[in-house]
C-alpha atoms as a PDB file:
ATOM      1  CA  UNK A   1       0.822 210.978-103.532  1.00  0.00           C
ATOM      2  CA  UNK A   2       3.398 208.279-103.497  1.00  0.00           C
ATOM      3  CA  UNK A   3       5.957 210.488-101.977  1.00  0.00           C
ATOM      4  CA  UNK A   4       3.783 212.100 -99.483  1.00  0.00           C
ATOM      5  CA  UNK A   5       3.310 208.540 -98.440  1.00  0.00           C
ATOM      6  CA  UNK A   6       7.083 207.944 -98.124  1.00  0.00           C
ATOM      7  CA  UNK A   7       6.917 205.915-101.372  1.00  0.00           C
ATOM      8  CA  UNK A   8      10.501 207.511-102.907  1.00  0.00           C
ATOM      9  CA  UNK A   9      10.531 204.404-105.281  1.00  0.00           C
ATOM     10  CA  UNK A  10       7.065 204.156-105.966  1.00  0.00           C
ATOM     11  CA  UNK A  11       6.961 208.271-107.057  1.00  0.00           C
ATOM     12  CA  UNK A  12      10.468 207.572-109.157  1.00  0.00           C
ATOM     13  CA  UNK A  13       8.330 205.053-110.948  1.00  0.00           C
ATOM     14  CA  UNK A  14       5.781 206.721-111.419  1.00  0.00           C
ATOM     15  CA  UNK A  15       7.488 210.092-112.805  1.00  0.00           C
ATOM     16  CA  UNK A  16       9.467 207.575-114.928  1.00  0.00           C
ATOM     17  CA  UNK A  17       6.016 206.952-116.844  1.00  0.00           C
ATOM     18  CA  UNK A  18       4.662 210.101-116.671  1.00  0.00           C
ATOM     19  CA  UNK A  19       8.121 211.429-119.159  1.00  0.00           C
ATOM     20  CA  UNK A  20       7.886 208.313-120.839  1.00  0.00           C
ATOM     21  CA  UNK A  21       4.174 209.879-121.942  1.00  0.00           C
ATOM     22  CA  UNK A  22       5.190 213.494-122.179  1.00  0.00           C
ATOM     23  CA  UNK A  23       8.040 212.145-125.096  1.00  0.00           C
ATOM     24  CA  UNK A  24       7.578 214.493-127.981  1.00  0.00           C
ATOM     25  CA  UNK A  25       5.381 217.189-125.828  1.00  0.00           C
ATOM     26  CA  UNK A  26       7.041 220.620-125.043  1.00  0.00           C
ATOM     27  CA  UNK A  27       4.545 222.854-123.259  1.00  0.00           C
ATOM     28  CA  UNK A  28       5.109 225.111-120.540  1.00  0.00           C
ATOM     29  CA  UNK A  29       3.001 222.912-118.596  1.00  0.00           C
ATOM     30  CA  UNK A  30       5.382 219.707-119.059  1.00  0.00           C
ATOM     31  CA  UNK A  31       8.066 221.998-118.483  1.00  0.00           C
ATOM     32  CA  UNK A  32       6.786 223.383-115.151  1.00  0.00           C
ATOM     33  CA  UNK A  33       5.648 219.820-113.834  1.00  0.00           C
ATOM     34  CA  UNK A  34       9.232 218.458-114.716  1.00  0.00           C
ATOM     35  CA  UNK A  35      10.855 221.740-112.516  1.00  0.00           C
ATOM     36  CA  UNK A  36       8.503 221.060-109.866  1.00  0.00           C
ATOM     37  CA  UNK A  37       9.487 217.414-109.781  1.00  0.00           C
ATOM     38  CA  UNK A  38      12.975 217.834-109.569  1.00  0.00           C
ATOM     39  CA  UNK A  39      12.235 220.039-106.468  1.00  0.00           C
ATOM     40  CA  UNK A  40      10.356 217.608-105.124  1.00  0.00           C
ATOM     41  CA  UNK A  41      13.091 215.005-105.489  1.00  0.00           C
ATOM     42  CA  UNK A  42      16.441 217.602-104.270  1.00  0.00           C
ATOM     43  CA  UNK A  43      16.384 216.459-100.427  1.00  0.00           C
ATOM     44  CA  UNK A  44      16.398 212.245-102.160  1.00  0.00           C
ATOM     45  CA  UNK A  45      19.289 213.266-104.374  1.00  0.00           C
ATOM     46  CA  UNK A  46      20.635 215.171-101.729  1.00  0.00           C
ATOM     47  CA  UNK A  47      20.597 211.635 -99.295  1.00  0.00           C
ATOM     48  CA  UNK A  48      22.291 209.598-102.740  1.00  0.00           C
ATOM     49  CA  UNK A  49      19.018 207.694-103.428  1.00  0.00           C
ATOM     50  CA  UNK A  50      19.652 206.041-106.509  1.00  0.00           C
ATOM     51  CA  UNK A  51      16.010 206.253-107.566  1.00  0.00           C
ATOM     52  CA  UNK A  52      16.145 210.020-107.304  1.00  0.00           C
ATOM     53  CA  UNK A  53      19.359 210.473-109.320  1.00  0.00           C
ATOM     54  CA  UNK A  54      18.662 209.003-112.303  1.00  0.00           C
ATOM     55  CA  UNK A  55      15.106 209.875-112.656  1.00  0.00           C
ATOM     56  CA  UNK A  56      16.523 213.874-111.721  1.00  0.00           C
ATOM     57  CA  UNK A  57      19.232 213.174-114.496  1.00  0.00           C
ATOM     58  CA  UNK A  58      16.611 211.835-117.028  1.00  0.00           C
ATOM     59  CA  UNK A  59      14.565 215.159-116.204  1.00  0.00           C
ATOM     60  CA  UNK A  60      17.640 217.469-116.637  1.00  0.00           C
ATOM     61  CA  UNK A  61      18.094 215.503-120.475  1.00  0.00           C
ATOM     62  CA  UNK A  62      13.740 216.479-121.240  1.00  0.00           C
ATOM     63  CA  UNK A  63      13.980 220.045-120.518  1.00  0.00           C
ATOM     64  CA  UNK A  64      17.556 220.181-122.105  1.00  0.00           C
ATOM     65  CA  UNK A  65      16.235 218.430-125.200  1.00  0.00           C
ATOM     66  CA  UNK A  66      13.007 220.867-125.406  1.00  0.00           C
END
């Protein structure tokens, strides 16, 4: 919603608490909404927001770690 909005830093914070919540869970569900958020972040990366790249690199370590 946030980012639909325009709201890059609002959705990075956002996302930030929703892994903060999903600590410890490994379903394919986590797993797909973590993919899909990454997607949704690619073009932010892609422009050097620094939101975007740390919350994408904090995404790459959850589905490494699971």
């Amino acid at each position: 919603m946030h980012l639909r909005r325009g709201g890059i830093e609002q959705a990075c914070a956002t996302w930030h608490r929703a892994i903060d919540h999903m600590d410890g869970v490994r379903s394919v569900r986590t797993r797909k909404a973590v993919h899909r958020m990454r997607g949704d972040l690619a073009r932010f990366r892609a422009r050097g927001l620094r939101c975007a790249a740390e919350l994408d690199e904090r995404a790459r370590d959850f589905l490494v770690g699971g």
